[in-house]
Protein backbone atom coordinates (compact mmCIF):
# COMPACT_ATOMS: atom_id res chain seq x y z
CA UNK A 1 4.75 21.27 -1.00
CA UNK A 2 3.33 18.73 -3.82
CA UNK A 3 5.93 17.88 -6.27
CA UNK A 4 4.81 19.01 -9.69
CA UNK A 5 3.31 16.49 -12.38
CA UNK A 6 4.72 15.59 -14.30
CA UNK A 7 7.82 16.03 -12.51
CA UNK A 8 10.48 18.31 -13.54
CA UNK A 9 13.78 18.19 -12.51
CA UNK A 10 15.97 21.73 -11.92
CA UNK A 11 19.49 21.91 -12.57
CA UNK A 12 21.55 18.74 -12.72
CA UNK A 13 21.06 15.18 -11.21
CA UNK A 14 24.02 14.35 -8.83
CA UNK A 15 25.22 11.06 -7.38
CA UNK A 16 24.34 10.47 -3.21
CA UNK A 17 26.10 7.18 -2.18
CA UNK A 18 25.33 5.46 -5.65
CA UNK A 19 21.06 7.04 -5.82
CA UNK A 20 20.73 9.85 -8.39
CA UNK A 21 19.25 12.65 -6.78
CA UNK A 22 18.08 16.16 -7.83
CA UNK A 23 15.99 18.67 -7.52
CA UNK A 24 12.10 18.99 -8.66
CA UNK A 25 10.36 21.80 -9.25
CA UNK A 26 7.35 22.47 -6.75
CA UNK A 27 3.48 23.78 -7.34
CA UNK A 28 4.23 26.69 -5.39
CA UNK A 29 7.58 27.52 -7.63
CA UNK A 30 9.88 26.31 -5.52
CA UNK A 31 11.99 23.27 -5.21
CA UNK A 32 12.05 19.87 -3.14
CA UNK A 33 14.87 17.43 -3.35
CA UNK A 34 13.99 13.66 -4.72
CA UNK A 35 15.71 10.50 -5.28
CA UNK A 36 15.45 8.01 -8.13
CA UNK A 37 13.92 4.77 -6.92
CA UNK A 38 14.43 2.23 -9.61
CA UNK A 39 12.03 -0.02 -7.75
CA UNK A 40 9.38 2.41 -8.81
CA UNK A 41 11.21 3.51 -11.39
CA UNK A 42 10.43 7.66 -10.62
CA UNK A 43 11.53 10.01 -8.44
CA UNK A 44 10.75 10.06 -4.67
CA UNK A 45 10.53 12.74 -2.50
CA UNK A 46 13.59 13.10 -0.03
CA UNK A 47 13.45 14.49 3.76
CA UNK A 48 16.98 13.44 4.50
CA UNK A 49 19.02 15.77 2.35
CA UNK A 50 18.72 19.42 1.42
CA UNK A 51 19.10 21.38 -1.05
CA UNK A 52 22.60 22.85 0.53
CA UNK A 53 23.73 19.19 0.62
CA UNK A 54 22.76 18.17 -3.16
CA UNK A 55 24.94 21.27 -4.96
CA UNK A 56 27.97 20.08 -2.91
CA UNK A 57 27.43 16.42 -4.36
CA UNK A 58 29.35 14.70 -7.28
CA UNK A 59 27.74 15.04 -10.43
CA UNK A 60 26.05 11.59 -11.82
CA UNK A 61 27.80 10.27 -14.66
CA UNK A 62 26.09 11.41 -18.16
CA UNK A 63 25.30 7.96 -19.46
CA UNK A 64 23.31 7.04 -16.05
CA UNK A 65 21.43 10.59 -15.79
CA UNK A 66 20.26 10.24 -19.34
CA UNK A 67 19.33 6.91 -19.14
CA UNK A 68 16.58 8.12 -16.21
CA UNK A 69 15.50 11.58 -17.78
C-alpha cells in the first residue's frame, strides 16, 4: 500500500544495525515499515523487516531521531 504524503511516522523510530527505522502510516490506515536514507534524505520503504521485528529493536537515541523528524 502507498505510503502516505506527507509521510507520517507511528510510534517511535528505532535503531536497525545503525539505519533509523519506523513505522509510516499507510493510505489505507494501516502501516508499512521504512528506513531513513540520508542519501535521499527521507524515508524509504522497507521489504526486509516487519513490523514484529521493528518493536523488538533498540530505540534510536533522542538527539539522532529528532534531528530526522
Amino acid at each position: 500500500m502507498a505510503l502516505k504524503s506527507p509521510i507520517r511516522i507511528v510510534g517511535t523510530i528505532r535503531d536497525w544495525n545503525d539505519t533509523p527505522v519506523a513505522l509510516a502510516e499507510t493510505d489505507d490506515g494501516g502501516a508499512s515499515v521504512v528506513g531513513w536514507s540520508s542519501i535521499n534524505s527521507s524515508w524509504v520503504e522497507l521489504d526486509n523487516l516487519s513490523a514484529a521485528s521493528v518493536a523488538g529493536l533498540p530505540l534510536l537515541e533522542k538527539a539522532r531521531a529528532d534531528s530526522i523528524q
